[in-house]
Protein backbone atom coordinates (compact mmCIF):
# COMPACT_ATOMS: atom_id res chain seq x y z
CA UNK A 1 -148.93 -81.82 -1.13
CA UNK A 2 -147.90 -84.58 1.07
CA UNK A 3 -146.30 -83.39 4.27
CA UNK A 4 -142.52 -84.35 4.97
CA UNK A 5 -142.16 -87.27 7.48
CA UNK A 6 -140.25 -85.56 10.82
CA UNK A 7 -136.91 -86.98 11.34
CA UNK A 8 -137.23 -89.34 14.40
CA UNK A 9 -134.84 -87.20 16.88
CA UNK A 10 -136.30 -88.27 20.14
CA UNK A 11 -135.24 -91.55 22.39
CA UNK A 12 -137.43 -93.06 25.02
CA UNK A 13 -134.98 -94.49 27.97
CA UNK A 14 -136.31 -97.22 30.33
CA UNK A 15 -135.14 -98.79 33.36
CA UNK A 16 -136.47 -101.11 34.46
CA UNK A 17 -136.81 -102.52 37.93
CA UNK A 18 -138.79 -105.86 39.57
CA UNK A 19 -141.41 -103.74 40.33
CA UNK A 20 -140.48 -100.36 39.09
CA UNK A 21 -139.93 -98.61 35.78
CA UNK A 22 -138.36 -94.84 35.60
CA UNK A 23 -138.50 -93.74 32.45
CA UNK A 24 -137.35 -90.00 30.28
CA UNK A 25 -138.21 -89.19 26.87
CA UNK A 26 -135.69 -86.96 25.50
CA UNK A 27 -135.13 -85.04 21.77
CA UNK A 28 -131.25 -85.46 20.62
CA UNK A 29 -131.25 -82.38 18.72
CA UNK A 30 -130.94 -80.59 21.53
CA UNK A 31 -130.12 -83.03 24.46
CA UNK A 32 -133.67 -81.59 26.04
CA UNK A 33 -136.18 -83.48 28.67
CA UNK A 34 -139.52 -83.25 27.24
CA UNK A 35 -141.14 -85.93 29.70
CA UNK A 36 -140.04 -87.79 32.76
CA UNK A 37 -141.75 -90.33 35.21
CA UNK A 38 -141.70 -93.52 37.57
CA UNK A 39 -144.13 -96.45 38.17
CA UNK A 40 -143.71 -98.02 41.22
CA UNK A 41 -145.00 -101.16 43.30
CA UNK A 42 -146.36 -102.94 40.24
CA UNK A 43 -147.99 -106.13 40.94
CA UNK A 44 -149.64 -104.34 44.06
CA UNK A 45 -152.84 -102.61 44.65
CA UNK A 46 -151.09 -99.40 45.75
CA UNK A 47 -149.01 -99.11 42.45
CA UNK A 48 -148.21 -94.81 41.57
CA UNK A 49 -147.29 -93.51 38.68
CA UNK A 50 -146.06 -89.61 38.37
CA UNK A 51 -145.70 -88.23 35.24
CA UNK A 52 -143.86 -84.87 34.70
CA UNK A 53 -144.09 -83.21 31.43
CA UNK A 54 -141.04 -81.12 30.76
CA UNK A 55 -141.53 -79.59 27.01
CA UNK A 56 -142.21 -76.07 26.57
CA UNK A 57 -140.91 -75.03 29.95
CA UNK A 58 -143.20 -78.34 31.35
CA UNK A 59 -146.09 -78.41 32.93
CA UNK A 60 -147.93 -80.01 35.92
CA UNK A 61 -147.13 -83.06 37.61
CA UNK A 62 -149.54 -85.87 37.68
CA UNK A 63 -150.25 -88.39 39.79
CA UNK A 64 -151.90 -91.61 39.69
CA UNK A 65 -152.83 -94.42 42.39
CA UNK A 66 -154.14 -97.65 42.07
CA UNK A 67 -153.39 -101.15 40.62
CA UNK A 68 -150.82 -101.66 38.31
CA UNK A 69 -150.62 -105.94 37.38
CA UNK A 70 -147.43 -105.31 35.33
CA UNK A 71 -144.81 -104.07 33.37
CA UNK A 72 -147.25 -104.11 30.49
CA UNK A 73 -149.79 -102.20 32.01
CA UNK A 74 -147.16 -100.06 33.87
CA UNK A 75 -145.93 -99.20 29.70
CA UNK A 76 -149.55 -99.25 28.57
CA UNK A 77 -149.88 -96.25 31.38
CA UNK A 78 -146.99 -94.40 30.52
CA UNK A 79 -148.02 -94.04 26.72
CA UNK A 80 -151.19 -92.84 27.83
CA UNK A 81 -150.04 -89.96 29.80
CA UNK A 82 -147.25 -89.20 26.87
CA UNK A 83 -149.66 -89.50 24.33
CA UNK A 84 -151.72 -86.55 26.68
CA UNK A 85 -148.58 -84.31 26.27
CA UNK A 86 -148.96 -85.29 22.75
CA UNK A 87 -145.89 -86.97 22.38
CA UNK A 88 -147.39 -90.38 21.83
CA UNK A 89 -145.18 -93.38 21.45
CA UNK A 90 -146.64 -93.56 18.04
CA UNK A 91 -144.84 -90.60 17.07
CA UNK A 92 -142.63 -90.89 13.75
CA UNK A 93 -140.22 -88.59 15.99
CA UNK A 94 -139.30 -91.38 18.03
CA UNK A 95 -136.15 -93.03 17.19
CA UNK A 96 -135.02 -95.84 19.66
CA UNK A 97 -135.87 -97.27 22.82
CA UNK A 98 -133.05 -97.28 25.38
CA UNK A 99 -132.87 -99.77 28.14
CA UNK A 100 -130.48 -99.65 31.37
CA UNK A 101 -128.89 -103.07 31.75
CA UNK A 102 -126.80 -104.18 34.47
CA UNK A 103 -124.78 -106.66 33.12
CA UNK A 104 -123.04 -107.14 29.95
CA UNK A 105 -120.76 -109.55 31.23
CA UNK A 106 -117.58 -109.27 29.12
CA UNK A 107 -119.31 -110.02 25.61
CA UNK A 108 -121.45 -106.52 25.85
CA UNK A 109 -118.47 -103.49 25.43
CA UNK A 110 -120.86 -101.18 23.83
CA UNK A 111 -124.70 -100.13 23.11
CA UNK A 112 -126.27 -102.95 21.35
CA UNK A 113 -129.71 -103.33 19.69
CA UNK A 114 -131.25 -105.99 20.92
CA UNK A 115 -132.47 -109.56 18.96
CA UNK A 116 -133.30 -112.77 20.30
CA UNK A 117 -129.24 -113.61 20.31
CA UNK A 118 -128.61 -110.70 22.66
CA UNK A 119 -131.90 -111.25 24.48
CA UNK A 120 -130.94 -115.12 25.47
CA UNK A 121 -127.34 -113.65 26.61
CA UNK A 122 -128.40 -111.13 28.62
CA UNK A 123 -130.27 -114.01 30.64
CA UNK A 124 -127.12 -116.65 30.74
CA UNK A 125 -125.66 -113.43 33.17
CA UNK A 126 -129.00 -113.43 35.33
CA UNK A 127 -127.03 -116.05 38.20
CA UNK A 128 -123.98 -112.62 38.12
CA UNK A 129 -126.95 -110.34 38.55
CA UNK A 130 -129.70 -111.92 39.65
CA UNK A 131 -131.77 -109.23 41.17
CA UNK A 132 -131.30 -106.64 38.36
CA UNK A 133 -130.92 -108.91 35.01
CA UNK A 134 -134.91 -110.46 35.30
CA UNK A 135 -136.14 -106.78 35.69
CA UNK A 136 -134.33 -105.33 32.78
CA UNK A 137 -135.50 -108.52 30.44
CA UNK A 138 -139.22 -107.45 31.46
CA UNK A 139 -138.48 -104.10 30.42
CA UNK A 140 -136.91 -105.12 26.98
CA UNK A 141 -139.72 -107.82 26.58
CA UNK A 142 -142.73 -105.63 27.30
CA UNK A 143 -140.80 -102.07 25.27
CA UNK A 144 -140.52 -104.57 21.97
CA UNK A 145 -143.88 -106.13 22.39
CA UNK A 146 -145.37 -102.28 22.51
CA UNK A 147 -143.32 -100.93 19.48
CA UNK A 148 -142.03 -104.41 17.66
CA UNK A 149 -141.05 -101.85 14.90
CA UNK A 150 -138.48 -99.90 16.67
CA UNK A 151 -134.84 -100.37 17.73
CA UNK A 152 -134.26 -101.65 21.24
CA UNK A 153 -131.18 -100.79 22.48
CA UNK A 154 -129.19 -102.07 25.61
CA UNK A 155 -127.09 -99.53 27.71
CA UNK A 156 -125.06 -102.19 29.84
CA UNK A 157 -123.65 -100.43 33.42
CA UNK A 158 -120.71 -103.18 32.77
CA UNK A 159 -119.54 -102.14 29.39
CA UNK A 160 -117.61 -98.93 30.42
CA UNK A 161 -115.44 -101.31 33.06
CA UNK A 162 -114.43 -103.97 30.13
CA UNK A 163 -111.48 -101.79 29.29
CA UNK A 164 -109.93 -102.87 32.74
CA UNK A 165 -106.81 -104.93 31.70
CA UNK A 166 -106.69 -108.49 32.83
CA UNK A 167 -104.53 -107.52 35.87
CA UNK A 168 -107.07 -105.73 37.32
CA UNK A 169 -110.23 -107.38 36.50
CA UNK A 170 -109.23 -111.11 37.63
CA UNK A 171 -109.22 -112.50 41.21
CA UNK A 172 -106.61 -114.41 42.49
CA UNK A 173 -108.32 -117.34 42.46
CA UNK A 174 -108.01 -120.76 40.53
CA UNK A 175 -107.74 -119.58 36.51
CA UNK A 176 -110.44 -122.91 36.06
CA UNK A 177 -112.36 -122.35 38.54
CA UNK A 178 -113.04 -118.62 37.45
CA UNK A 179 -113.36 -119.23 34.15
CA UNK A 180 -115.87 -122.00 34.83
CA UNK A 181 -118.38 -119.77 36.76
CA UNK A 182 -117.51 -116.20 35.36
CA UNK A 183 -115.93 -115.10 38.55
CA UNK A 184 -114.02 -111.89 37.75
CA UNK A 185 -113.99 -107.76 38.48
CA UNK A 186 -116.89 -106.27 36.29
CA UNK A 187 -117.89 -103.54 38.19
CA UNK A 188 -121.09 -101.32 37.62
CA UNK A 189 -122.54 -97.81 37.48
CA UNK A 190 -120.63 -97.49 34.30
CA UNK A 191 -122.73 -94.84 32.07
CA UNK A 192 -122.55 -92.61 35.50
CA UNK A 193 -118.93 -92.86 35.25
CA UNK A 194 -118.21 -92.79 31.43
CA UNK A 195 -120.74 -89.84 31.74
CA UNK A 196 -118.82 -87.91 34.54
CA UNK A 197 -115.33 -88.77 33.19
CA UNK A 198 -116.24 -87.14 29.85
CA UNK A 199 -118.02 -84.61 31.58
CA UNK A 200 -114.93 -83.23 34.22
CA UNK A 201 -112.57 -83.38 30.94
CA UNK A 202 -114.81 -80.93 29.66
CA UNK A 203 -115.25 -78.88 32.65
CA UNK A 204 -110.57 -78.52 32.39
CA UNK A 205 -111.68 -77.47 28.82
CA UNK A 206 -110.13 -80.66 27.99
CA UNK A 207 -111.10 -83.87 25.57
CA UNK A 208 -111.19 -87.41 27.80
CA UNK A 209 -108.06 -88.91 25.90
CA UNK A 210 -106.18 -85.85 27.66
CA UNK A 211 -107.06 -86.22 31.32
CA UNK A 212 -107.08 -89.24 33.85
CA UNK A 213 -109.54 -89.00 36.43
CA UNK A 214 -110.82 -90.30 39.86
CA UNK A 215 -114.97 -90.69 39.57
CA UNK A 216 -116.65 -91.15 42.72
CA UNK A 217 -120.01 -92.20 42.47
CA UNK A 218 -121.38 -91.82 46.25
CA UNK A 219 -124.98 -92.79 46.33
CA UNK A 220 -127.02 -95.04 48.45
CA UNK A 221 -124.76 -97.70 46.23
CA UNK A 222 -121.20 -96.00 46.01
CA UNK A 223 -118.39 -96.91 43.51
CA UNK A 224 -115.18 -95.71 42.33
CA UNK A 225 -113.21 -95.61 39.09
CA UNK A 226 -109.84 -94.68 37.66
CA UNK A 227 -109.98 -93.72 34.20
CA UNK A 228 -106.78 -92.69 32.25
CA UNK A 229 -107.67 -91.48 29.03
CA UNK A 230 -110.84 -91.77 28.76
CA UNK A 231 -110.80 -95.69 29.86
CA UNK A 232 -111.40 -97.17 32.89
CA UNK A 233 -108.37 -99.00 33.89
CA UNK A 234 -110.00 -99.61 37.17
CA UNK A 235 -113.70 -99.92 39.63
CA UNK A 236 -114.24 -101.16 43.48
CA UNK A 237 -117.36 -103.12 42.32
CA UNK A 238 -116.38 -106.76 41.31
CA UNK A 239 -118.13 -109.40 40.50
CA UNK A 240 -121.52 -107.96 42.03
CA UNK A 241 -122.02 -104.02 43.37
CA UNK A 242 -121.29 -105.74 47.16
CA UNK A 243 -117.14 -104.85 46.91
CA UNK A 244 -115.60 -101.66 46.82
CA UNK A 245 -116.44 -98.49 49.37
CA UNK A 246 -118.53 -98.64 52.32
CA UNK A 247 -122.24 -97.73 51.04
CA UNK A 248 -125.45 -97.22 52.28
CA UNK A 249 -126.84 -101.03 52.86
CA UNK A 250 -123.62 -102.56 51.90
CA UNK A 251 -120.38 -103.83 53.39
CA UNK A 252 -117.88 -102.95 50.63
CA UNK A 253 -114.52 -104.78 50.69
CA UNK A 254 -114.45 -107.48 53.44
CA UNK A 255 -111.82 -110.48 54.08
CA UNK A 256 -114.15 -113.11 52.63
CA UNK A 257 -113.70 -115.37 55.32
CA UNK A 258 -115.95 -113.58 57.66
CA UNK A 259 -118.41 -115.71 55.37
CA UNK A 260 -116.86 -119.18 56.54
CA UNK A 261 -117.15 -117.78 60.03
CA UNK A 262 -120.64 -116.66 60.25
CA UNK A 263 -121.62 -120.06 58.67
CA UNK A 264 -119.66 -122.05 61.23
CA UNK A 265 -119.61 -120.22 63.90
CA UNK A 266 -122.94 -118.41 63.75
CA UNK A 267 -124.75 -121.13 61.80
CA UNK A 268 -125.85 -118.81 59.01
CA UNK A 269 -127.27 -119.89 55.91
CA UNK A 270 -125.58 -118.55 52.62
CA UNK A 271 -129.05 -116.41 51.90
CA UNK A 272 -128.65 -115.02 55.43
CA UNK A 273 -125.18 -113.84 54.78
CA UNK A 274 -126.65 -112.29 51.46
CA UNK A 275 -129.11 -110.51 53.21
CA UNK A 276 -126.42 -109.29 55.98
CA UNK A 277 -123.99 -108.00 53.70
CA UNK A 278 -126.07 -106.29 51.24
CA UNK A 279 -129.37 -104.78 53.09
CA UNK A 280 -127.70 -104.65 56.87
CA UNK A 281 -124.51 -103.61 56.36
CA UNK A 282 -122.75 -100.45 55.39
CA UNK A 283 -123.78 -96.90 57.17
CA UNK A 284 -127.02 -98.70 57.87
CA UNK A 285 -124.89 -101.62 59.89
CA UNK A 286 -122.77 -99.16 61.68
CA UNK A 287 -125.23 -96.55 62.86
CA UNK A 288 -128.66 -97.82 61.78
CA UNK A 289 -128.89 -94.81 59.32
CA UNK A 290 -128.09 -94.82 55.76
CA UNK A 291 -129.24 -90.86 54.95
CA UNK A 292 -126.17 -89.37 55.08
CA UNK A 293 -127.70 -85.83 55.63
CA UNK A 294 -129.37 -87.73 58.95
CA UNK A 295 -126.20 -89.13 60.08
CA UNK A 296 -124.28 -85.56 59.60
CA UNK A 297 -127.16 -84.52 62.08
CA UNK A 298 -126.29 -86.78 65.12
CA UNK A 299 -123.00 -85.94 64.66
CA UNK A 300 -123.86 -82.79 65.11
CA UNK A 301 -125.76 -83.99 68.48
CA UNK A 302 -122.58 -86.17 69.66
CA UNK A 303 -123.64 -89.47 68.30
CA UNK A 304 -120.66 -91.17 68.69
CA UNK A 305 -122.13 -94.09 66.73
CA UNK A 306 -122.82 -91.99 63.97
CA UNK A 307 -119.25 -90.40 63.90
CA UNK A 308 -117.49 -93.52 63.74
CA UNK A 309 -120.03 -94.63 60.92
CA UNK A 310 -118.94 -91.07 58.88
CA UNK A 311 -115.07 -91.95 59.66
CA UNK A 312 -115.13 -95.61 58.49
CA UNK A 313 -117.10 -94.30 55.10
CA UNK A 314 -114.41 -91.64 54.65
CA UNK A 315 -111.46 -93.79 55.83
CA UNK A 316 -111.65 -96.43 52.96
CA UNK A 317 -113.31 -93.61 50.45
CA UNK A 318 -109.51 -92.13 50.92
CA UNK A 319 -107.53 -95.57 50.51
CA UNK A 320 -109.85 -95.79 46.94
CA UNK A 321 -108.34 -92.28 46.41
CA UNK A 322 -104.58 -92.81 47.34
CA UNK A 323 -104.87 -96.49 45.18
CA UNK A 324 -106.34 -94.89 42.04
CA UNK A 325 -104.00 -92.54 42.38
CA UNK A 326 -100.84 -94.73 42.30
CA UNK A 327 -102.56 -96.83 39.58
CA UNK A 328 -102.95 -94.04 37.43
CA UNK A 329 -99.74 -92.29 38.32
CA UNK A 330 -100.97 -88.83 37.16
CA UNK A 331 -104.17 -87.64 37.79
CA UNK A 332 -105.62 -84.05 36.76
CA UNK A 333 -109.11 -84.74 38.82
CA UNK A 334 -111.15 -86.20 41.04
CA UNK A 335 -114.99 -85.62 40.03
CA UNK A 336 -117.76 -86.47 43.01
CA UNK A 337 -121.03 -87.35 41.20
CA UNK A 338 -124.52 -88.86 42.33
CA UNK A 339 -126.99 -88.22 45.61
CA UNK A 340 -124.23 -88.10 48.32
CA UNK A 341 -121.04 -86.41 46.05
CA UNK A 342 -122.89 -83.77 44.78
CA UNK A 343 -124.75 -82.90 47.75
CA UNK A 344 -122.87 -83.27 51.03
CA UNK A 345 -119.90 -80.81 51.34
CA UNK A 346 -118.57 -82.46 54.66
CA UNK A 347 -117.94 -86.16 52.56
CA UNK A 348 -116.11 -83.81 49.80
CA UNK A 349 -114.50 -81.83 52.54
CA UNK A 350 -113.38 -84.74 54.82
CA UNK A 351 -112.01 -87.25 51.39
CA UNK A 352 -109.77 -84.48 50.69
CA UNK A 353 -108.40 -83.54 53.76
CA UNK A 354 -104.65 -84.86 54.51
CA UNK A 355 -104.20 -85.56 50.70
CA UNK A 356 -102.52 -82.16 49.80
CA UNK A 357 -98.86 -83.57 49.59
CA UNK A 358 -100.96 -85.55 46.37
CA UNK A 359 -101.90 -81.74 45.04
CA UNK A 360 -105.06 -82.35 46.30
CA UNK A 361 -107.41 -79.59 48.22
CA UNK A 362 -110.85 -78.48 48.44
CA UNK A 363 -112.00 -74.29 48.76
CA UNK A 364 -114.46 -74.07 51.61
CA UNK A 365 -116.61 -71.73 50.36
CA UNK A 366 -116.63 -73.01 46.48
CA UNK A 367 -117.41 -76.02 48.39
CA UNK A 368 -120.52 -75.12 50.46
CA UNK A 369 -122.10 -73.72 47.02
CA UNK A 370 -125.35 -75.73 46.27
CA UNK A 371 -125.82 -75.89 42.45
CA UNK A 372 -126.93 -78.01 39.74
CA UNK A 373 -124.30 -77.24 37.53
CA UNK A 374 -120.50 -78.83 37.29
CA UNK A 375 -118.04 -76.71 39.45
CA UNK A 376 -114.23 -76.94 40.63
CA UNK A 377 -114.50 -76.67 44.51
CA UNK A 378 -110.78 -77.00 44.32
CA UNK A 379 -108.58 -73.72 44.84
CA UNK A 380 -106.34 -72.18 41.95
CA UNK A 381 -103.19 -73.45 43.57
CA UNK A 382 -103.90 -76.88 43.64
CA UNK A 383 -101.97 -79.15 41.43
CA UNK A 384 -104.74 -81.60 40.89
CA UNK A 385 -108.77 -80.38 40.38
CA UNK A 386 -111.35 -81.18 42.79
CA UNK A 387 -114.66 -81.66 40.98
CA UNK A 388 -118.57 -82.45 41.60
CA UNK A 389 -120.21 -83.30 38.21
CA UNK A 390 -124.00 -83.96 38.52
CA UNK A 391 -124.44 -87.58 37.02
CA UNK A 392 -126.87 -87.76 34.15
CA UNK A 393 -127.31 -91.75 33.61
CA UNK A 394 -130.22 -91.46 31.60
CA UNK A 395 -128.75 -88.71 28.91
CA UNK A 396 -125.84 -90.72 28.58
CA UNK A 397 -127.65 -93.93 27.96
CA UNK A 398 -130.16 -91.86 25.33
CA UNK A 399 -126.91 -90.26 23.81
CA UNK A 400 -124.76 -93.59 23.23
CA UNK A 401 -128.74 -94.83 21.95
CA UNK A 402 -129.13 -92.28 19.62
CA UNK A 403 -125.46 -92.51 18.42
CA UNK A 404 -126.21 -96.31 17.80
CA UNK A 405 -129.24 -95.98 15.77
CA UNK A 406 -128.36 -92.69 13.77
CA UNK A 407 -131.87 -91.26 14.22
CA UNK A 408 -133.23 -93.83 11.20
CA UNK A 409 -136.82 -93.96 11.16
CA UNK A 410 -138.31 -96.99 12.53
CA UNK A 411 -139.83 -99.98 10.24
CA UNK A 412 -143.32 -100.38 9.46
CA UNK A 413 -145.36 -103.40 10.48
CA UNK A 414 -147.97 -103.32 7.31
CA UNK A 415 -151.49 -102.70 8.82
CA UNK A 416 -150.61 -102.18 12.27
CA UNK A 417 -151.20 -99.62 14.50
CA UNK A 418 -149.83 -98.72 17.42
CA UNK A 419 -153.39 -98.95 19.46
CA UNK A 420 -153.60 -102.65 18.04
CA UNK A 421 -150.49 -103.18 19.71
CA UNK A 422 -150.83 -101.61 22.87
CA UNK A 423 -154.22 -103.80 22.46
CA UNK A 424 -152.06 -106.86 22.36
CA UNK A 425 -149.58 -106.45 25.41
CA UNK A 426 -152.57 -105.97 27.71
CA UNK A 427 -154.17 -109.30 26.01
């Protein structure tokens, strides 16, 4: 008697970087990690890849070092060592492929598999996105080539922000001009904040059409987002991740003619001006330190540098607060997420302070709790809930995957194997 085929339940995620790819496998039924890994500095002889198998309460980590040409040997690598943990890309369980993609531009409002149509449209946006767009097409190119049988699916970081009405996502600029060029608000990090919105409506023991809320995403890259209803009606990034809250290599919001003066006056090129206000500015620009757990530490020494570096972050972290919260006009939280929200209680501690005539106000010692899980840090009293939700990109970009492709077993190529194939990417 012929064994029943498994139903494919499980979603590979990849994103993709220049010379990078982190990658999760995870099973739906469940929501559950069963593997997890990174490649990094492909193209070089020092390329490493980790592996971490997580099934069955995981197991080891492993570690590998040595030359890596490319993202089809860096995907050629990572079947091998899931294939060890027995959960070989040639698995019937495996439903979908999902791929982080920066921008969508405004045609992309939702998970889409991918086809030679979307394909040739996600590289029209690479001059909006040039550093991120090439890497994610490598990623898509070498995935399909590996598994030309299965569903490719693009997560797009823009498609959460499309909801933004018109009045918030255009410049003031000439209508032509912008239209002409694609010059408009699209803003980014958007499965981190789709994922924490829906997340902190849960945590109020809510559903996201109930609740507005104030995401903070405070990484090295930092954003913010006001979402009423479970749409964003609002994001600091722009046109590129360079506007918005003072981050960790970045400027934020600047009056854009301190570009006209540094080419006239300082006789930089436009490339130099790049470089300045998106690897030299920010925390790192201020103080030379873009750790904020460092930074807390000289200002714990007297670093005066480092001090005024911590106020300027908070100072226009709170103006992002106090304008969300006028463009939303009620708000029932505000949810820190990512590296620096979830883990530094003095950036929680010092964006709340002054705001309680907004109902807002943060419990010291539900603040200094360290903990994986989401948590109000926000006493009874207060009027409006304090939050830190631990982002999950890569679940949410498996979920809305998963959700896409309905768990439908992939197609067969007749004859074909999935060793023949991995035999023809490395050709």
């Amino acid at each position: 008697m012929t064994a029943p085929t498994p139903v494919p339940t499980r979603v590979l995620v990849l994103n993709s970087g220049s010379s990078s790819v982190k990658y999760q496998l995870l099973d739906m039924r469940d929501d559950s990690r069963l593997a997890q890994g990174l490649v990094e500095r492909i193209g070089e002889e020092t390329s490493r890849l980790v592996h971490t198998p997580l099934q069955g309460g995981g197991g080891e980590k492993r570690e590998k070092n040595g030359p890596i040409a490319d993202h089809a040997a860096a995907l050629k690598a990572v079947a091998e060592e899931l294939a060890a943990d027995g959960l070989g890309l040639d698995s019937p369980e495996l439903a979908a492929i999902g791929h982080r993609v920066v921008h969508g531009g405004l045609r992309f409002t939702e998970p889409t598999v991918i086809d030679d149509e979307v394909l040739a449209e996600i590289e029209r946006l690479v001059p909006v996105a040039p550093l991120h767009n090439p890497a994610n097409l490598t990623g898509i190119r070498t995935a399909t080539a590996l598994r030309p049988d299965l569903p490719q699916v693009a997560v797009f970081d823009t498609a959460f922000h499309t909801t933004m009405p018109e009045s918030a996502a255009r410049y003031a600029i000439d209508v032509e001009t912008a239209d002409a060029y694609r010059i408009r608000r699209y803003g980014f990090h958007g499965t981190s904040h789709a994922y924490v919105s829906r997340e902190t409506a849960k945590l109020l023991g809510k559903e996201p059409e109930e609740v507005n809320v104030i995401v903070l995403h405070l990484g090295n890259g930092a954003s913010a987002s006001a979402v009423r209803g479970g749409r964003c009606v609002d994001t600091s990034m722009g046109l590129t991740p360079l506007e918005g809250l003072v981050m960790g290599t970045r400027s934020g919001d600047i009056d854009p003619a301190v570009t006209f003066h540094l080419k006239r006056v300082a006789g930089m090129s436009a490339d130099d001006i790049d470089v300045l206000l998106n690897k030299k500015s920010g925390l790192v620009g201020l103080c030379g330190d873009n750790d904020m757990r460092e930074i807390r530490r000289r200002i714990d020494e007297g670093d005066e540098r480092a001090a005024l570096a911590f106020e300027i972050y908070i100072h226009r972290l709170k103006k992002y607060i106090g304008a969300y919260y006028a463009v939303l006009g009620r708000v029932d939280a505000v949810a820190f997420t990512a590296g620096v929200g979830e883990n530094a209680a003095p950036v929680r501690e010092a964006a709340i302070t002054g705001l309680e005539e907004l109902g807002l106000a943060v419990d010291a010692d539900l603040n200094a709790v360290r903990s994986d899980e989401a948590r109000l840090i926000s006493p009874n009293y207060a009027r409006v809930a304090v939050a830190v939700v631990p982002t999950d990109e890569e679940l949410e970009i498996a979920r809305q995957t998963f959700a896409l492709v309905g768990g439908e077993a992939p197609a067969e190529r007749p004859g074909e194997t999935l060793g023949e194939t991995l035999g023809e990417v490395n050709a």
